[in-house]
N, C-alpha and C. Protein backbone atom coordinates (compact mmCIF):
# COMPACT_ATOMS: atom_id res chain seq x y z
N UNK A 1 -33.78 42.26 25.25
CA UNK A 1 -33.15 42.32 26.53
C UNK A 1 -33.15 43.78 26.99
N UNK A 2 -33.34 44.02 28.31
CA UNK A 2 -34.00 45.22 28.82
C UNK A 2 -32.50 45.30 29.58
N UNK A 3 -31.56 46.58 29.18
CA UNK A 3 -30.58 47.26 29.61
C UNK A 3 -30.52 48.84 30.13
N UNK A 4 -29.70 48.93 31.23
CA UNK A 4 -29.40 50.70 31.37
C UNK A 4 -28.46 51.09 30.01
N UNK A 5 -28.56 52.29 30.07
CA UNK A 5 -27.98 52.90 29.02
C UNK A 5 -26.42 52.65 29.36
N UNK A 6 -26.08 52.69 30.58
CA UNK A 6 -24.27 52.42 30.72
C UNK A 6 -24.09 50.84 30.02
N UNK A 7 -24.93 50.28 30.63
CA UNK A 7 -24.81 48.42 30.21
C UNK A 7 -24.72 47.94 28.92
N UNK A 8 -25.44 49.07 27.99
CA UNK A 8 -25.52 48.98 26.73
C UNK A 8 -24.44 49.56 26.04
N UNK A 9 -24.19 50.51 26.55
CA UNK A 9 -23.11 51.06 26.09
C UNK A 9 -21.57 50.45 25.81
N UNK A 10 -21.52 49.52 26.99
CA UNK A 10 -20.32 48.94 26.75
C UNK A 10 -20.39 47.58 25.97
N UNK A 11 -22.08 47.14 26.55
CA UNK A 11 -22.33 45.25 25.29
C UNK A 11 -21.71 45.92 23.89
N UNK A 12 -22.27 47.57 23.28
CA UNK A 12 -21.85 47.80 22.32
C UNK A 12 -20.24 48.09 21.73
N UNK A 13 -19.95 48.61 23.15
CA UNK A 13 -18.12 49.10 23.14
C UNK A 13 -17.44 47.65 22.72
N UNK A 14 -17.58 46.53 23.05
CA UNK A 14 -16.87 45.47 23.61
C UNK A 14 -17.43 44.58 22.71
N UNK A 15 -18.86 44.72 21.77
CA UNK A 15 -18.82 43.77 20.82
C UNK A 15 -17.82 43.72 19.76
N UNK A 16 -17.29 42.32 19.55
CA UNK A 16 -16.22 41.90 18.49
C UNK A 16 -16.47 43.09 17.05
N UNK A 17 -17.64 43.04 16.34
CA UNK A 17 -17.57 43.67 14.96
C UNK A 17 -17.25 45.59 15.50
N UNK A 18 -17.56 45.52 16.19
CA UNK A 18 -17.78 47.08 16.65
C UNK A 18 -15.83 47.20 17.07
N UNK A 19 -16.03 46.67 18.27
CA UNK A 19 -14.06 46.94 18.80
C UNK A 19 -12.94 46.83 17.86
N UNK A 20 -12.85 46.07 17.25
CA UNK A 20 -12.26 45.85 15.88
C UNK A 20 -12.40 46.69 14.39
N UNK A 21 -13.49 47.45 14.69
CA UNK A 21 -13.57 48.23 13.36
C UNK A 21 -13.58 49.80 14.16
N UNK A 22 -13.22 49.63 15.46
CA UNK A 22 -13.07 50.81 16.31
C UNK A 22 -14.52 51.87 15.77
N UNK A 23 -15.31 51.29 16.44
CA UNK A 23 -16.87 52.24 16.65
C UNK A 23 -16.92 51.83 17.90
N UNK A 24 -17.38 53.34 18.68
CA UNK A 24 -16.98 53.35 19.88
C UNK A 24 -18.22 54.09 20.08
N UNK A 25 -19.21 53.71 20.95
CA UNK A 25 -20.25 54.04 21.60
C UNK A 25 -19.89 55.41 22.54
N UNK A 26 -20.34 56.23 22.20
CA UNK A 26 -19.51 57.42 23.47
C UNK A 26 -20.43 57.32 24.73
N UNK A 27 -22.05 57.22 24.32
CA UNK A 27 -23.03 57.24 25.57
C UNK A 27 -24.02 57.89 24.69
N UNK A 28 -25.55 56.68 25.47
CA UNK A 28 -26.83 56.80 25.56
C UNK A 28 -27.09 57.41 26.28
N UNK A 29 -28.11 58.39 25.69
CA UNK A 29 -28.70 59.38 26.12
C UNK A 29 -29.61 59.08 27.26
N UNK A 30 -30.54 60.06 28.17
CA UNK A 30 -30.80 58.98 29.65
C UNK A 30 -32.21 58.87 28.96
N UNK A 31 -32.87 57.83 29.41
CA UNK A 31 -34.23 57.34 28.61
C UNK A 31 -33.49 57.02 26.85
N UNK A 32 -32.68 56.64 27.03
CA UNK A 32 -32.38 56.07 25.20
C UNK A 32 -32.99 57.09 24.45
N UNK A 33 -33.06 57.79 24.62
CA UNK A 33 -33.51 59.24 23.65
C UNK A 33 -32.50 59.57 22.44
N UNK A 34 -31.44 59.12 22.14
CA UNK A 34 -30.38 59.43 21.68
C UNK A 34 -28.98 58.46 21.66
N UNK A 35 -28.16 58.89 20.84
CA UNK A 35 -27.00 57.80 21.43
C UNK A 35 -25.67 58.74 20.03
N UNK A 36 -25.02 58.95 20.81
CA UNK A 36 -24.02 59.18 20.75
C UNK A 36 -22.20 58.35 19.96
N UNK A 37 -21.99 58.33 18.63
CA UNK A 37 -21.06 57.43 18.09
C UNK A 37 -19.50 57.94 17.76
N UNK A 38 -18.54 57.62 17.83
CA UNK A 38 -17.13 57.91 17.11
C UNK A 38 -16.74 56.53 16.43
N UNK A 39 -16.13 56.65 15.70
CA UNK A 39 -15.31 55.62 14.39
C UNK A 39 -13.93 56.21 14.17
N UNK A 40 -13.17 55.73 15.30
CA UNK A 40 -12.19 56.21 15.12
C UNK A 40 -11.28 55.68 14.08
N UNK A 41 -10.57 56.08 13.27
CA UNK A 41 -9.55 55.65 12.36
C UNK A 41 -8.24 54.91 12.47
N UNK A 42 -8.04 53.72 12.03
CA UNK A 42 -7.10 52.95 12.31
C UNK A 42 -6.58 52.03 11.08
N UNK A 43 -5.14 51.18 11.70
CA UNK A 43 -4.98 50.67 10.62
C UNK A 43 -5.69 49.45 10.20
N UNK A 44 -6.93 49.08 11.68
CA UNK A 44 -7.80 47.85 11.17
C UNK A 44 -8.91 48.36 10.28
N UNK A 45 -9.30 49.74 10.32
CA UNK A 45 -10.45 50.18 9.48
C UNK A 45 -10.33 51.41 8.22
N UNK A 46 -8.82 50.76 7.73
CA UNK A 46 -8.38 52.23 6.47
C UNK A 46 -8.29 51.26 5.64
N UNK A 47 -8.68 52.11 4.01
CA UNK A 47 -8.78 51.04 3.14
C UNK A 47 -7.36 51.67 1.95
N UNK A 48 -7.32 51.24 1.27
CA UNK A 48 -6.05 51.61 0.18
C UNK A 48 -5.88 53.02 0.00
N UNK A 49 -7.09 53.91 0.16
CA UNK A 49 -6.53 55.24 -0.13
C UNK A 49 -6.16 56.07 1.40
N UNK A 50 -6.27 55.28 2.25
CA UNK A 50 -5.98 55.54 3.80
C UNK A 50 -7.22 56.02 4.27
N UNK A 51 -8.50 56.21 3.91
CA UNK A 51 -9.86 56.55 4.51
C UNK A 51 -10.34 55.35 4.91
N UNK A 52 -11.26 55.67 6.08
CA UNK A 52 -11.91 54.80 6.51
C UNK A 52 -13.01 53.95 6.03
N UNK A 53 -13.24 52.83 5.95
CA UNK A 53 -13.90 52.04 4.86
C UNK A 53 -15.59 52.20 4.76
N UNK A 54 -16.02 52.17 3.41
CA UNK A 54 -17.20 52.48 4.00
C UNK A 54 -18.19 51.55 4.52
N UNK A 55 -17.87 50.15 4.16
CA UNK A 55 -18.40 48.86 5.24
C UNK A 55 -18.39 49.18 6.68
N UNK A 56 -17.01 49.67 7.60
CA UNK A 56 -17.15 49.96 8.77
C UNK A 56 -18.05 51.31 8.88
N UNK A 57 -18.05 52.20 8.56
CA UNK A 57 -19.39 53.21 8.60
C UNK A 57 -20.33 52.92 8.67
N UNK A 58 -20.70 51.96 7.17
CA UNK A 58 -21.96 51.47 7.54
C UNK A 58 -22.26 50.47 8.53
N UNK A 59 -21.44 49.84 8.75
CA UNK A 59 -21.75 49.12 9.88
C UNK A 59 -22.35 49.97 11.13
N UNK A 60 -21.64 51.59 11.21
CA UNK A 60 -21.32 51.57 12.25
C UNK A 60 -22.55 52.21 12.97
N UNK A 61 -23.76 52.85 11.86
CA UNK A 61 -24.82 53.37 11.95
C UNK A 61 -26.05 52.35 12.08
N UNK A 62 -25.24 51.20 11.72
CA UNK A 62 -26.76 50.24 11.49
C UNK A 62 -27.75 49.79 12.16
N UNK A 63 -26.98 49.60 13.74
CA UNK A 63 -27.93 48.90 14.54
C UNK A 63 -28.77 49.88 15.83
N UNK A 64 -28.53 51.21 15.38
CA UNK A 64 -29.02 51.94 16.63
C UNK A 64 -30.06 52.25 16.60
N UNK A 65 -31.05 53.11 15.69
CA UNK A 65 -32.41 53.77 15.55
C UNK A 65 -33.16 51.86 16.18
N UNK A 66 -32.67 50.71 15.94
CA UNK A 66 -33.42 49.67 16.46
C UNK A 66 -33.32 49.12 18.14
N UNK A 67 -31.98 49.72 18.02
CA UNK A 67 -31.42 49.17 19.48
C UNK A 67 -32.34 50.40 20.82
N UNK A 68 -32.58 51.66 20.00
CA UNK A 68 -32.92 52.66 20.75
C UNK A 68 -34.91 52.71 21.01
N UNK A 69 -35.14 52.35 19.91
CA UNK A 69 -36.94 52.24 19.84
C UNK A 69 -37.14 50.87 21.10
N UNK A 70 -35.97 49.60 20.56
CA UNK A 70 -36.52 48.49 21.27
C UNK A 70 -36.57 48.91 22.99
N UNK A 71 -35.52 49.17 23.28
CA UNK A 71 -35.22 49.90 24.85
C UNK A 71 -36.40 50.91 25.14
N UNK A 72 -36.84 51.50 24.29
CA UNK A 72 -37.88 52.86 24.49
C UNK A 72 -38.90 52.02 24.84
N UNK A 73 -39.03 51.31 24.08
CA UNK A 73 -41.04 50.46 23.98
C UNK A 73 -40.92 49.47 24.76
N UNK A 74 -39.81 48.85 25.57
CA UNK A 74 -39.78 47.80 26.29
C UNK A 74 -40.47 48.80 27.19
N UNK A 75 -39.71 49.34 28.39
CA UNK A 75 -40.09 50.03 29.18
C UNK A 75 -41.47 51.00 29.24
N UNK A 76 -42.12 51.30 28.16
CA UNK A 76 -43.43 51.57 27.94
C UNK A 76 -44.41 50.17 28.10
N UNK A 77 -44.07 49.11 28.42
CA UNK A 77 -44.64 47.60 28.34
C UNK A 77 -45.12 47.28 26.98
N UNK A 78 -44.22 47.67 26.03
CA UNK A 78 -44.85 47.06 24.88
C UNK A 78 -43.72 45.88 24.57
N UNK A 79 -44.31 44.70 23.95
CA UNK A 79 -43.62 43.86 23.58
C UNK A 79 -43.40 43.83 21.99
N UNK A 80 -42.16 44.42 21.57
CA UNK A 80 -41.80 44.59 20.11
C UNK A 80 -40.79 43.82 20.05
N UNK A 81 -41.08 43.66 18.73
CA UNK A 81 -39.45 42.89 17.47
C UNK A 81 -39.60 44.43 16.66
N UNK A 82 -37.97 44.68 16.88
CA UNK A 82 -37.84 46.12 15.90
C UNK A 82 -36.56 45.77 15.02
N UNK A 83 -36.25 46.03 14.04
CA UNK A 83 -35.19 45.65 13.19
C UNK A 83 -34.92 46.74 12.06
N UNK A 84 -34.02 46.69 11.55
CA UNK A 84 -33.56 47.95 10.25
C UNK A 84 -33.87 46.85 8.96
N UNK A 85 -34.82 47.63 8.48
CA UNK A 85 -35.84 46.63 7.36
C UNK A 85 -34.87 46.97 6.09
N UNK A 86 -34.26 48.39 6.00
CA UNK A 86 -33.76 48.97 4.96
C UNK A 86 -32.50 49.64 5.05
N UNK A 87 -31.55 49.64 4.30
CA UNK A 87 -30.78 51.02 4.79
C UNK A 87 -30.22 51.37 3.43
N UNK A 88 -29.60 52.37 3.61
CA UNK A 88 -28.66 52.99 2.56
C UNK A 88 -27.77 54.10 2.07
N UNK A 89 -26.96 54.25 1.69
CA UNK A 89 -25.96 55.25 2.47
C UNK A 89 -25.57 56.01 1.38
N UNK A 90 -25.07 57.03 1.90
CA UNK A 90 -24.33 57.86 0.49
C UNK A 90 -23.13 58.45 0.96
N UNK A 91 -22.33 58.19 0.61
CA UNK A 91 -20.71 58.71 0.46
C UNK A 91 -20.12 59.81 -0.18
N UNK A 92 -20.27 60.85 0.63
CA UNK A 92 -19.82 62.31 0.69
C UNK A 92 -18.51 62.91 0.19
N UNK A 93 -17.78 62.66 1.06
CA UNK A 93 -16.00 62.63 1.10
C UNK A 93 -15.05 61.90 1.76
N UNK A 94 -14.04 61.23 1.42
CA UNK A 94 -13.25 60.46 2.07
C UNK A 94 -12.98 60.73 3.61
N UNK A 95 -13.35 59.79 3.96
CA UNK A 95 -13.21 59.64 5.52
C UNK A 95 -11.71 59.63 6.57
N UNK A 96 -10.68 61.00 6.19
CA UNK A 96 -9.71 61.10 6.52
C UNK A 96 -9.07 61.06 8.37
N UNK A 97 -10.39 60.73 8.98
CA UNK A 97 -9.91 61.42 10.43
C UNK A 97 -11.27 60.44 11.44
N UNK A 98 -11.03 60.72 12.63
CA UNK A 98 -12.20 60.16 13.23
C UNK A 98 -14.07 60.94 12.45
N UNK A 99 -14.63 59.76 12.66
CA UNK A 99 -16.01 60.47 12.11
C UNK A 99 -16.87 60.33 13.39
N UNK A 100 -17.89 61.13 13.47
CA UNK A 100 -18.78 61.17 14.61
C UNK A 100 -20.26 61.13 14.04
N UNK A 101 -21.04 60.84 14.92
CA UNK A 101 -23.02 61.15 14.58
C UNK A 101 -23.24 61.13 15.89
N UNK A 102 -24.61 61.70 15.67
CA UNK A 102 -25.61 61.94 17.23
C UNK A 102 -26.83 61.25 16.42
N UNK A 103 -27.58 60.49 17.37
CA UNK A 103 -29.02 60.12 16.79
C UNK A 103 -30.32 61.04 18.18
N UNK A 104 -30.70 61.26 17.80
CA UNK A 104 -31.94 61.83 18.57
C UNK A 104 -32.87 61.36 18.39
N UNK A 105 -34.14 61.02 19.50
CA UNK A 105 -35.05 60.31 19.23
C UNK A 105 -35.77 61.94 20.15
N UNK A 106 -37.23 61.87 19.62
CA UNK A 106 -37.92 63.26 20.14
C UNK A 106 -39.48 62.61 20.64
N UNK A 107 -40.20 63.54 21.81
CA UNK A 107 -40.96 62.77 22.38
C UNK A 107 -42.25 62.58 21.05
N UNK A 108 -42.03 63.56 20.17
CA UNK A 108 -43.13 63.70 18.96
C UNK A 108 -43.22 62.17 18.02
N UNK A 109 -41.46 61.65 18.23
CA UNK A 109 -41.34 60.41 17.49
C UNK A 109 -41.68 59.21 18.24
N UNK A 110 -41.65 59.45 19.79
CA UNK A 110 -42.02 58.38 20.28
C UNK A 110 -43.74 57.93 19.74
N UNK A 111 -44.40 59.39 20.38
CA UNK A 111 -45.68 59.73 20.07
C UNK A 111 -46.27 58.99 18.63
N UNK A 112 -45.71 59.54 18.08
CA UNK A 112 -46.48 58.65 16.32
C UNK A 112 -46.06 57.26 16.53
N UNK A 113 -44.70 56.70 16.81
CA UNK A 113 -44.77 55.17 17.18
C UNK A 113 -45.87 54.96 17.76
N UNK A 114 -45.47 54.86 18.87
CA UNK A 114 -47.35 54.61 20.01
C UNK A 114 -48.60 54.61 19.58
N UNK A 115 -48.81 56.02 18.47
CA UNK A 115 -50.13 56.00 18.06
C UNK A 115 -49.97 54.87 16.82
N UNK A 116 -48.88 54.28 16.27
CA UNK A 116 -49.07 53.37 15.33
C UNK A 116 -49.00 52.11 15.60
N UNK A 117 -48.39 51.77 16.61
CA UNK A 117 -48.43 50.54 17.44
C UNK A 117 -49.86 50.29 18.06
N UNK A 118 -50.40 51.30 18.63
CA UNK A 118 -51.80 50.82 18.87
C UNK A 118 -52.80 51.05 18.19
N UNK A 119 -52.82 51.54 17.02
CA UNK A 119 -54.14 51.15 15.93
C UNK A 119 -54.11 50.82 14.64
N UNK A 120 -52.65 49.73 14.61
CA UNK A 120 -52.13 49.25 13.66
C UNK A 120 -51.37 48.01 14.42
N UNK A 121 -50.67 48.15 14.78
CA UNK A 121 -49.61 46.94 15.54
C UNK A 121 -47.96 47.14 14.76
N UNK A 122 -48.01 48.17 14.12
CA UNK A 122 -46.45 47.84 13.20
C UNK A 122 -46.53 49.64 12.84
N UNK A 123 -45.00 49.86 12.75
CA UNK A 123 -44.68 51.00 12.17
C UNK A 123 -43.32 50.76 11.42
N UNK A 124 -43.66 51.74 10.69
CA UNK A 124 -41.92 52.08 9.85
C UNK A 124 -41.77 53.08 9.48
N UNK A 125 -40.53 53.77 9.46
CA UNK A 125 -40.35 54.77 8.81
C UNK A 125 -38.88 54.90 8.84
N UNK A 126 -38.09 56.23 7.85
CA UNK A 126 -36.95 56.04 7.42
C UNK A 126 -36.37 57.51 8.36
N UNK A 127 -35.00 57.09 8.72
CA UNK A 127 -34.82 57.89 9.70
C UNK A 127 -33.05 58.80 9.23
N UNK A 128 -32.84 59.60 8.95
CA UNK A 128 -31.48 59.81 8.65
C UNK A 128 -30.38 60.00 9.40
N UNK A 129 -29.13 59.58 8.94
CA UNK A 129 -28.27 60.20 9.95
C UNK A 129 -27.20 60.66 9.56
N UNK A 130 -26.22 62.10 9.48
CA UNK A 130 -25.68 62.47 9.26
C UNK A 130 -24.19 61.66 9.51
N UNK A 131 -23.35 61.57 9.03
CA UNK A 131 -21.76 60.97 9.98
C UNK A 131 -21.05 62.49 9.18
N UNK A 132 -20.41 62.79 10.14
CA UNK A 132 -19.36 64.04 10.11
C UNK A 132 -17.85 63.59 10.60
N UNK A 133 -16.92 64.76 10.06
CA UNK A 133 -15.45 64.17 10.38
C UNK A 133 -15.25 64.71 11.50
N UNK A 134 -14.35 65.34 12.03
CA UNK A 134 -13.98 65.94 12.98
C UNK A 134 -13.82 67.05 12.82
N UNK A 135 -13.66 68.10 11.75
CA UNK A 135 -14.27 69.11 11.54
C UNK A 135 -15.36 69.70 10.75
N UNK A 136 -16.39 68.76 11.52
CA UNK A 136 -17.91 68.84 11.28
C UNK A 136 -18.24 68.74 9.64
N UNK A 137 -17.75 68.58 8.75
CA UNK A 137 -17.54 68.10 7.04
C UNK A 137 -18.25 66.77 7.31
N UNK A 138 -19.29 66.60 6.45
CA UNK A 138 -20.22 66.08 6.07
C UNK A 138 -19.30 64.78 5.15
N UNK A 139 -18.78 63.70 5.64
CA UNK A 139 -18.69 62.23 4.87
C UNK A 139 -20.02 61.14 4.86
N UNK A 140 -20.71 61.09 5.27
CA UNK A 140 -22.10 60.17 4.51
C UNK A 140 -23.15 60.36 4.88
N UNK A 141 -23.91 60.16 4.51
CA UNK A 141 -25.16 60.26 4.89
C UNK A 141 -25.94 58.67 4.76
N UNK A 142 -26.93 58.40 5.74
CA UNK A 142 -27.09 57.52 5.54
C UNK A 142 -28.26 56.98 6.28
N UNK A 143 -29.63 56.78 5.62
CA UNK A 143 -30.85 56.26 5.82
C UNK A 143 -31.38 55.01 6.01
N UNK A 144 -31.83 54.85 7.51
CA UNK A 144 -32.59 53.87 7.88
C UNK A 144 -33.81 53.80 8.01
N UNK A 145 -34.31 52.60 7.47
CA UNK A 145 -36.09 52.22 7.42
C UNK A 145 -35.94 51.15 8.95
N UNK A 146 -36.51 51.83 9.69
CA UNK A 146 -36.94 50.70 10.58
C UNK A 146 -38.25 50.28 10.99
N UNK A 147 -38.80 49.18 11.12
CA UNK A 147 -39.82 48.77 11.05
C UNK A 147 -39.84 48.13 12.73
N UNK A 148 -41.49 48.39 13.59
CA UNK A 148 -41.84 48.23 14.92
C UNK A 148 -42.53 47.60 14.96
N UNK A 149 -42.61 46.30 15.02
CA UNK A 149 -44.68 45.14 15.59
C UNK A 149 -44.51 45.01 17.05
N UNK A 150 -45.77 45.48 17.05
CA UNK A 150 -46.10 45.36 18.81
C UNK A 150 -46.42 43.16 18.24
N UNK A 151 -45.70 42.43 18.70
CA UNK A 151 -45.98 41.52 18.59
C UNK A 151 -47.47 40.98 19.46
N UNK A 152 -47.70 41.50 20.34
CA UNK A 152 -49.08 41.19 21.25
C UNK A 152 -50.36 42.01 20.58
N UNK A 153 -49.99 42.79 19.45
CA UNK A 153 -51.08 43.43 18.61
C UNK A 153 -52.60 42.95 18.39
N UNK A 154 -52.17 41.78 18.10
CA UNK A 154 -53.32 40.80 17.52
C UNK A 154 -54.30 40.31 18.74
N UNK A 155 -53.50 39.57 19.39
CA UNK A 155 -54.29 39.72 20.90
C UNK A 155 -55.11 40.47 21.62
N UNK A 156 -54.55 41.63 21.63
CA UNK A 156 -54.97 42.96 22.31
C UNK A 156 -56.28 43.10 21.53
N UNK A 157 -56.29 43.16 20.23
CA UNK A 157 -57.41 43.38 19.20
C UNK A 157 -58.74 42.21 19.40
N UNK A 158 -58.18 41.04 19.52
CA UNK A 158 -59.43 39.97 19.83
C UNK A 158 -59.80 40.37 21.05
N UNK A 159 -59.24 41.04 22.12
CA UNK A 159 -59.59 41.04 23.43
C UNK A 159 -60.61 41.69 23.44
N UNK A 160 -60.08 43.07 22.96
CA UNK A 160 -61.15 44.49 22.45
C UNK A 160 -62.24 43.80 21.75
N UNK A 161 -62.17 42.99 21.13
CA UNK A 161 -63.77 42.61 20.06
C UNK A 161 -64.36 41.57 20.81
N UNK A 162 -63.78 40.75 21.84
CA UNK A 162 -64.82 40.02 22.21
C UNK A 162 -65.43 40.55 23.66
């Protein structure tokens, strides 16, 4: 589904798993280049030692490097299925306070997608993302594999050969 970055912003603000575990979309960057997160701390997302859990963290990183490529390559007219093939996280220091991340997407990364979408039909690669507290202290780290098929790949290729 082909969204502005405000439109998305709030499907994400206002989805049930997200509002409830208070991950709060701050704003997409213009061209989805980026996207912007807080996890604010509450008593729906603190676990026994009063830090924030690391299920809601991970949740809270999971769906963007996919949500951001799919929006990118729609609008380039490519027709993709993009998904987080992999992930995995590492847990730094207790998550005492709101946590924040920035994701950046760069035109160099669009670039190698593109060139792999068209002389391959599929890409993947693993993408990191820092989550920080509120005074910039490093609580997880945490790596996504996401994988791109130009689903019309195959097509395009018989077209070219016949």
């Amino acid at each position: 589904m082909r969204l502005s970055e405000n439109a998305l912003k709030w499907v994400m603000r206002l989805y049930p798993p997200f509002f409830f575990q208070r991950i709060w979309v701050r704003h997409f960057h213009k061209g989805f280049m980026g996207v912007e997160v807080k996890i604010n701390r509450s008593l729906l997302n603190r676990n026994y030692n009063a830090s924030i859990f690391g299920g809601t963290i991970f949740a809270a990183a999971d769906p963007f490097y996919a949500l951001i490529f799919d929006q990118i390559f729609q609008r380039k007219g490519f027709s993709t299925v993009v998904w987080l093939k992999s992930a995995s996280i590492q847990y730094i220091k207790p998550a005492r306070s709101a946590l924040y991340f920035n994701i950046v997407i760069h035109s160099k990364d669009i670039q190698e997608v593109e060139t792999a979408l068209t002389n391959k039909g599929k890409f993947m690669k693993t993408y990191p993302i820092t989550i920080a507290d509120k005074n910039g202290e490093t609580c997880a780290i945490m790596k996504n594999e996401v994988y791109i098929k130009d689903i019309r790949y195959q097509a395009k290729k018989q077209t070219i050969n016949t």
